[in-house]
Protein backbone atom coordinates (compact mmCIF):
# COMPACT_ATOMS: atom_id res chain seq x y z
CA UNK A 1 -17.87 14.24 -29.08
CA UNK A 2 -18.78 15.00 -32.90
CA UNK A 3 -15.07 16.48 -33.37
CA UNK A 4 -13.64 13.09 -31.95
CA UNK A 5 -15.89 10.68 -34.17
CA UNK A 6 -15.11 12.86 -37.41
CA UNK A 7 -11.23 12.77 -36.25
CA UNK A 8 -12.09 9.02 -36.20
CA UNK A 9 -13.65 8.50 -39.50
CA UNK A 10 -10.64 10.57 -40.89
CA UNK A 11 -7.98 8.40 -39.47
CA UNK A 12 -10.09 5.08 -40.70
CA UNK A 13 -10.07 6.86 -44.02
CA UNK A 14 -6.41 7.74 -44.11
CA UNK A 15 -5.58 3.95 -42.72
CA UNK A 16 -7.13 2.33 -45.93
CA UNK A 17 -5.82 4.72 -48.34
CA UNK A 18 -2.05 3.61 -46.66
CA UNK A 19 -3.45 0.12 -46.92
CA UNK A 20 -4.01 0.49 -50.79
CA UNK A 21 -0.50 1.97 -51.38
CA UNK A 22 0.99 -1.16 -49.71
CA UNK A 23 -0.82 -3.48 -51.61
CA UNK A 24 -0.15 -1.40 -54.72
CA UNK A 25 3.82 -1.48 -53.40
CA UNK A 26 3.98 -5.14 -53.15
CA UNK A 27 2.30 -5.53 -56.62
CA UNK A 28 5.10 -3.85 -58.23
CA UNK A 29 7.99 -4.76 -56.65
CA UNK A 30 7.09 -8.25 -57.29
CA UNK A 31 6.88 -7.38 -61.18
CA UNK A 32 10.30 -5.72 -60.54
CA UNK A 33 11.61 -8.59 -59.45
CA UNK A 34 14.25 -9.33 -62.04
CA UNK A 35 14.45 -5.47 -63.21
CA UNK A 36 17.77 -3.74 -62.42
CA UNK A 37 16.55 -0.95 -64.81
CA UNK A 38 15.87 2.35 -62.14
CA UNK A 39 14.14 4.71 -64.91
CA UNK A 40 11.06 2.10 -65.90
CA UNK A 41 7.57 3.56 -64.86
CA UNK A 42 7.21 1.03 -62.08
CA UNK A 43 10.35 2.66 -60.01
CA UNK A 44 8.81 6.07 -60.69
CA UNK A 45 5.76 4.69 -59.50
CA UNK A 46 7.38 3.21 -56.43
CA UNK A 47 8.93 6.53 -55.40
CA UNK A 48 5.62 8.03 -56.07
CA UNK A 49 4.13 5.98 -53.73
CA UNK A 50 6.71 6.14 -51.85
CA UNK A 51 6.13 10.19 -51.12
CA UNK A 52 2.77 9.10 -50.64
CA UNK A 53 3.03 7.15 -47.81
CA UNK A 54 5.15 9.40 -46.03
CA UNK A 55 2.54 12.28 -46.18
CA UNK A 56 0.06 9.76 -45.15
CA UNK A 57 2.02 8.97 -42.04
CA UNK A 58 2.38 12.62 -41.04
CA UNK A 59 -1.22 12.99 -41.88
CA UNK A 60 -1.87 10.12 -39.60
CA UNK A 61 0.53 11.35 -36.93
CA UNK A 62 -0.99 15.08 -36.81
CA UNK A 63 -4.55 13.64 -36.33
CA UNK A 64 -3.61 11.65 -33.92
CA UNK A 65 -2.14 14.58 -31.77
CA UNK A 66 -5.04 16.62 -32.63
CA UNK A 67 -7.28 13.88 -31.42
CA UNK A 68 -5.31 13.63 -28.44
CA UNK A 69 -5.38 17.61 -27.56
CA UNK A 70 -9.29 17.33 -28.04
CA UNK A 71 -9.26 14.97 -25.59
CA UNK A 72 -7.05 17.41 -23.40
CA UNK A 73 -9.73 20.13 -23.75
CA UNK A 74 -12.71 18.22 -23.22
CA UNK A 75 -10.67 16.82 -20.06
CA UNK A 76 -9.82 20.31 -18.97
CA UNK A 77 -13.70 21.71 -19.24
CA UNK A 78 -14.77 18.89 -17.00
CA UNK A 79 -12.08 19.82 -14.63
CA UNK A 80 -12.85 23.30 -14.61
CA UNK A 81 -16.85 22.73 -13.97
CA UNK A 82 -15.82 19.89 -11.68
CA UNK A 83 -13.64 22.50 -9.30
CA UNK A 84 -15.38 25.13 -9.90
CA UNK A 85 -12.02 26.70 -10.85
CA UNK A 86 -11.31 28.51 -13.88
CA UNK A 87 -9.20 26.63 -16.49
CA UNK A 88 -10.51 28.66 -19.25
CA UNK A 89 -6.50 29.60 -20.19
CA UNK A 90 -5.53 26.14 -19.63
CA UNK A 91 -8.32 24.56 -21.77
CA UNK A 92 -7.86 28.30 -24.98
C-alpha cells in the first residue's frame, strides 16, 4: 500500500514537471514565431526541452508498469493466502 501511494506521488510529480516543459514550449515557440534562424538559444532550448520530455514520458511509462506489477504481486499474495496454494514463484 505505501509502495503504491509513493509510486503515486512520483507520477503526480513527474506529471507537473511535463506540465512546466509545455508551458515553457509554448512560451517560446510563440517568441519564435517569425524566427527562421535554427542556431538562436530559443531552438536550443526547444530541443532541450524537447529531450526532456521524452525522458519524462519513459519515466512516466516505467512507473506506470511498475505500479501495475505491484499491483500484480499484491494480487498474487491474496491469491495465494486465499487458496491456500503456493504462488510464492508466481508472485518472486
Amino acid at each position: 500500500m505505501f509502495l503504491l501511494t509513493a509510486i503515486g506521488s512520483m507520477l503526480g510529480t513527474m506529471t507537473n514537471r511535463i506540465a512546466r516543459i509545455v508551458d515553457r514550449a509554448r512560451e517560446l515557440e510563440k517568441r519564435l514565431a517569425g524566427s527562421a534562424d535554427s542556431s538562436s538559444p530559443e531552438h536550443r532550448e526547444l530541443r532541450l526541452l524537447a529531450r526532456r520530455a521524452r525522458l519524462i514520458n519513459m519515466a512516466i511509462t516505467f512507473t506506470v508498469l511498475a505500479a501495475l506489477l505491484v499491483c500484480v504481486s499484491i494480487g498474487g499474495l491474496f491469491l495465494d493466502a486465499y487458496w491456500q496454494r503456493s504462488l510464492t514463484t508466481l508472485v518472486a
